[in-house]
Protein backbone atom coordinates (compact mmCIF):
# COMPACT_ATOMS: atom_id res chain seq x y z
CA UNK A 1 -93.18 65.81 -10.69
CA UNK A 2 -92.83 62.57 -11.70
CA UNK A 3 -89.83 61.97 -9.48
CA UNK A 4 -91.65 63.22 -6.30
CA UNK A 5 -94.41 60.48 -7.48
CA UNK A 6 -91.73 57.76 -7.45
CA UNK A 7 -90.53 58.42 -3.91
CA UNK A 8 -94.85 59.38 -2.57
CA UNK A 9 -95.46 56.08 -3.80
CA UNK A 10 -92.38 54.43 -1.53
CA UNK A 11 -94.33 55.78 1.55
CA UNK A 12 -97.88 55.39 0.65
CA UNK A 13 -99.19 53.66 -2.23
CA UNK A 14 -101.29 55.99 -4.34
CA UNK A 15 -103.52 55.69 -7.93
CA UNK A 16 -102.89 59.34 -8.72
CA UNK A 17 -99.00 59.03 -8.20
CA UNK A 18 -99.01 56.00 -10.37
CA UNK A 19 -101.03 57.42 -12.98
CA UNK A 20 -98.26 60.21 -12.92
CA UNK A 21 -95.00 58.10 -13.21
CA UNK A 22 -96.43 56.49 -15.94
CA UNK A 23 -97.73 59.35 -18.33
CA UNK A 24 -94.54 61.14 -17.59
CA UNK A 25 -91.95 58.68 -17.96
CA UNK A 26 -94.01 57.10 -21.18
CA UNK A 27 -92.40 60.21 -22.93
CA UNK A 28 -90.11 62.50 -21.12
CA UNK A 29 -86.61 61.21 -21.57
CA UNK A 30 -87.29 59.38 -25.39
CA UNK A 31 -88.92 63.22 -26.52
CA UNK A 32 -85.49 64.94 -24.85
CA UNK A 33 -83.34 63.36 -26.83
CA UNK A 34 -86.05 63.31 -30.22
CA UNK A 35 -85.63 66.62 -29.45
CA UNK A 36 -82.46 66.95 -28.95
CA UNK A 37 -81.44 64.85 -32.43
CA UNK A 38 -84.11 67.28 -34.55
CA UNK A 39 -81.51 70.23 -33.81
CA UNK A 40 -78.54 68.22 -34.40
CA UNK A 41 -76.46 68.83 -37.81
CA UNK A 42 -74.83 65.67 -38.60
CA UNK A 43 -73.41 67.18 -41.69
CA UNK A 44 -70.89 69.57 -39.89
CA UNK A 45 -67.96 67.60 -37.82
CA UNK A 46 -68.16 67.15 -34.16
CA UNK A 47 -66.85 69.83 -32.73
CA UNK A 48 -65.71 68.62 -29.93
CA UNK A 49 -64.66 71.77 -27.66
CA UNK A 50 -68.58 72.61 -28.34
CA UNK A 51 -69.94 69.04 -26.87
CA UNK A 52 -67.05 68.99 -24.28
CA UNK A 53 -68.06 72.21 -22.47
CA UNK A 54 -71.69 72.33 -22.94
CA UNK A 55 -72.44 68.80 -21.81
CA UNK A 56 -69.08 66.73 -20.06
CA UNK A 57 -67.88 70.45 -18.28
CA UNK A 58 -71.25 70.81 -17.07
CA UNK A 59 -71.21 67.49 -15.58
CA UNK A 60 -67.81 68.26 -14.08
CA UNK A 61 -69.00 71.30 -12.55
CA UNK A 62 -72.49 69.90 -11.30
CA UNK A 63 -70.39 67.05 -9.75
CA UNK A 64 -68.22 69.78 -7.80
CA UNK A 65 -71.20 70.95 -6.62
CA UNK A 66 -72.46 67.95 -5.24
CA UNK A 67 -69.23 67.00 -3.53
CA UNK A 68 -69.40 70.73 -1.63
CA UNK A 69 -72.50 70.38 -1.05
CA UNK A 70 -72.67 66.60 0.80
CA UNK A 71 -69.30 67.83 2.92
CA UNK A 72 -71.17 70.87 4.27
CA UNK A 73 -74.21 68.37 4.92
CA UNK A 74 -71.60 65.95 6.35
CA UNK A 75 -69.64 69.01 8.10
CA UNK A 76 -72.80 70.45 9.77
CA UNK A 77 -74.23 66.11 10.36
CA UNK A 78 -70.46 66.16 12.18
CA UNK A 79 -70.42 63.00 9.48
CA UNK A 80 -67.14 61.55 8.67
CA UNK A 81 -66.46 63.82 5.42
CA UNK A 82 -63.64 61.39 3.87
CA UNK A 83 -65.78 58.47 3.78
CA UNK A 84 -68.48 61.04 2.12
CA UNK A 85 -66.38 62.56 -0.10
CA UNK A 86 -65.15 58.40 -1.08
CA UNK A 87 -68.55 57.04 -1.81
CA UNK A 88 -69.72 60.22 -3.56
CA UNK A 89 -66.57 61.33 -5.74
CA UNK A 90 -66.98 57.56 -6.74
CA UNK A 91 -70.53 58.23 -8.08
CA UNK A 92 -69.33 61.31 -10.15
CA UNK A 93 -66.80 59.01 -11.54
CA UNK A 94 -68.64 56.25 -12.71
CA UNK A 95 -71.78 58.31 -13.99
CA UNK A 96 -74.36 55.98 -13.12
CA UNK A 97 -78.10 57.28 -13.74
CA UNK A 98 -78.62 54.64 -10.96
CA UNK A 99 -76.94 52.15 -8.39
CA UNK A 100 -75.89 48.82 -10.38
CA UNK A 101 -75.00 45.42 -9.49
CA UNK A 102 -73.35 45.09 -13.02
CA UNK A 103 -70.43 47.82 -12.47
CA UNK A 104 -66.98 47.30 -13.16
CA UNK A 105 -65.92 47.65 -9.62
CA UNK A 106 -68.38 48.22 -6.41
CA UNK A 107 -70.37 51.98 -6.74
CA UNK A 108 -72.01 52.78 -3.93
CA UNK A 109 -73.78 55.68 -4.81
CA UNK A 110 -75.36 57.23 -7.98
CA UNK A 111 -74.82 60.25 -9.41
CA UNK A 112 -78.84 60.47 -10.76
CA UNK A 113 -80.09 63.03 -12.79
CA UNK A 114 -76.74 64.47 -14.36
CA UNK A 115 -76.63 60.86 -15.86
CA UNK A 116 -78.18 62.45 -19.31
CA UNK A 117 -74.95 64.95 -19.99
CA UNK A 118 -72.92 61.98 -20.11
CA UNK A 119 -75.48 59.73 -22.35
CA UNK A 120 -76.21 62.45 -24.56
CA UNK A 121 -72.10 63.57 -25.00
CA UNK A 122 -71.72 59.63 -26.14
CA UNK A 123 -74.98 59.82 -28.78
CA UNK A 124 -74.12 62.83 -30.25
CA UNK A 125 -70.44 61.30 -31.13
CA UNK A 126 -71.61 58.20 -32.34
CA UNK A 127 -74.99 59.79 -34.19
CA UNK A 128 -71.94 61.87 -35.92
CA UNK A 129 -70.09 58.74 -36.97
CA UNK A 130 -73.10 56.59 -38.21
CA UNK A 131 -74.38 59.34 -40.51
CA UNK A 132 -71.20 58.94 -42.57
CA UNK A 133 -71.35 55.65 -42.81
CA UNK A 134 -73.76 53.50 -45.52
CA UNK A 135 -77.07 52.32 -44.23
CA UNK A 136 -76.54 54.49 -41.12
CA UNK A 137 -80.06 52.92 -40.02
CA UNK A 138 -78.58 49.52 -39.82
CA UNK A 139 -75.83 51.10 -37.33
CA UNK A 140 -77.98 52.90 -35.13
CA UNK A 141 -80.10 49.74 -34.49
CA UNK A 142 -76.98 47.45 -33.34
CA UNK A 143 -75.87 50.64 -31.37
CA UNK A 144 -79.08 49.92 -29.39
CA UNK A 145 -79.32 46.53 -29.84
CA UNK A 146 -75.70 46.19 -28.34
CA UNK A 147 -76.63 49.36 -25.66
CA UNK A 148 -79.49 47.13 -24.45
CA UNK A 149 -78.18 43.38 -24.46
CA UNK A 150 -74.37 44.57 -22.85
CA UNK A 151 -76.20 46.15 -20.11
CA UNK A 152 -77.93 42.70 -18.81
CA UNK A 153 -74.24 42.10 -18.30
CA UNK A 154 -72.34 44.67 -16.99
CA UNK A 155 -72.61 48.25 -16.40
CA UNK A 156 -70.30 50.58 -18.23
CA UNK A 157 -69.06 54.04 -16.66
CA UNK A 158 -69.62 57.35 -17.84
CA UNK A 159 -73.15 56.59 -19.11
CA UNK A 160 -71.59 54.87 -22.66
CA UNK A 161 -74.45 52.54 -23.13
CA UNK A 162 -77.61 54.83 -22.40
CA UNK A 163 -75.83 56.83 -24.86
CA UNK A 164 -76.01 53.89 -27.13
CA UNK A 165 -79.31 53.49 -26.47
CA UNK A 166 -80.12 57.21 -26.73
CA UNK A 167 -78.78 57.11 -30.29
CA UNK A 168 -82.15 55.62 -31.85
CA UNK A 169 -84.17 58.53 -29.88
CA UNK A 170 -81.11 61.07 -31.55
CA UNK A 171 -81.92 59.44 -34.89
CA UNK A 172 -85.81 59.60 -34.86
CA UNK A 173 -85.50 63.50 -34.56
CA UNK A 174 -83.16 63.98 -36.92
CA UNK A 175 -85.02 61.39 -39.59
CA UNK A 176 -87.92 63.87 -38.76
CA UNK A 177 -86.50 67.43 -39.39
CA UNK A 178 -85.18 65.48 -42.53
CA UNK A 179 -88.38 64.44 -43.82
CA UNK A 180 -89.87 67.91 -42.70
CA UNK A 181 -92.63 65.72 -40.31
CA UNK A 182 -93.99 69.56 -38.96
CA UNK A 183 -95.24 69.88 -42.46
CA UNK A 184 -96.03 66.34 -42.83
CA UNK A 185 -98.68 66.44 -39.61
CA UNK A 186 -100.40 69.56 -40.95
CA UNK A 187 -100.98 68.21 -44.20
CA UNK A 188 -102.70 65.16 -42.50
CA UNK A 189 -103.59 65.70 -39.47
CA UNK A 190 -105.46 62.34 -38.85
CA UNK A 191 -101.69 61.59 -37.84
CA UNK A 192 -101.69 63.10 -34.42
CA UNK A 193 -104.79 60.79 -33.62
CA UNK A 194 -102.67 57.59 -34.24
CA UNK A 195 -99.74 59.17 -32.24
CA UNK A 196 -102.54 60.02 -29.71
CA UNK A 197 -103.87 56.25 -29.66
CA UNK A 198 -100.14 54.80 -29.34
CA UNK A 199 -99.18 57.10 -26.48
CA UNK A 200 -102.56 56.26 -24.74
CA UNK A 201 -101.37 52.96 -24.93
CA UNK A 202 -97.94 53.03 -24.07
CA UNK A 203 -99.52 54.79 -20.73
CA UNK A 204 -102.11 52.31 -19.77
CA UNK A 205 -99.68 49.13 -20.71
CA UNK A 206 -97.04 50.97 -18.98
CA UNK A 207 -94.20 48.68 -16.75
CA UNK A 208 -91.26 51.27 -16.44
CA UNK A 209 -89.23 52.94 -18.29
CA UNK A 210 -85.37 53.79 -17.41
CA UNK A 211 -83.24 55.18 -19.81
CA UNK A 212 -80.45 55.67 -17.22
CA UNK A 213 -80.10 52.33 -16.81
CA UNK A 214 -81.27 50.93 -20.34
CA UNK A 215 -84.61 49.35 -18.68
């Protein structure tokens, strides 16, 4: 919904679509990967056949797809299918949640919403790593903090620094099924009106929000 918003607004400007982008993006990627981070068990080891065919496979396969899909387009278009297949197997390679200035060579194309496989792939590893380490806060901050600065910069492939960036979401779930916050809100509920107030917020002050891209 909030994606159809985005492009309504590109062909006429509307209150209602704007209101939409921002109470959806205020929350929807940061709670995906809270909520992905609450189900995560740091304590086993990464199991790394598990992460690489749920998440990088999936990619893999979802790119395929969208490489058929553009030559029929192209086929049917009577498009030149190489140059297609050039500028779009390019944007499967890279993994860009968006089209960048910053990349390591010229992308042409993004590969959009798949973006979050890669990211999450990336967090999950390094979420795995920092919770064996001492003061595995400390690390997940300067994951972010280096996520965030590096990508004024240049743009990585594969999605490695929304994954660094995704790691704080990943560790604000898992800090919360550790400190049991379910139980903690029903014992004081007065909570969920401050988490009410700050989201309210966070949606009127909104300016954007692009985890993709670490914006």
């Amino acid at each position: 919904m909030s994606h159809s918003a985005i492009e309504a607004q590109s062909v006429v400007p509307s209150h209602i679509a704007k209101l939409i982008v921002s109470v959806c993006f205020s929350f929807h990627m940061p709670l995906f990967f809270i909520l992905s981070g609450y189900f995560m068990h740091s304590e086993r080891d990464f199991r790394w056949t598990k992460e690489a065919k749920q998440l990088l496979c999936t990619y893999l396969l979802t790119g395929a797809a969208v490489l058929l899909g553009v030559t029929c387009v192209s086929t049917i278009n009577h498009g030149n299918r190489r140059e297609v297949l050039h500028q779009w197997g390019g944007a499967v390679f890279y993994g860009s949640g968006d089209i960048s200035g910053l990349t390591l060579w010229p992308v042409q194309l993004r590969i959009g919403a798949i973006w979050f496989l890669l990211a999450l792939f990336w967090a999950h590893l390094l979420l795995h790593i920092f919770a064996r380490l001492p003061y595995t806060p400390v690390w997940v901050v300067l994951s972010l903090a280096i996520g965030y600065v590096s990508a004024r910069h240049v743009w990585l492939p594969w999605s490695f620094q929304a994954g660094m960036c995704a790691v704080a979401f990943l560790y604000i779930g898992y800090s919360a099924k550790q400190v049991n916050l379910i139980d903690l809100m029903e014992r004081f509920p007065w909570l969920w009106g401050i988490a009410a107030v700050i989201w309210l917020v966070s949606i009127i002050w909104f300016d954007g929000l692009s985890m993709a891209m670490n914006n």
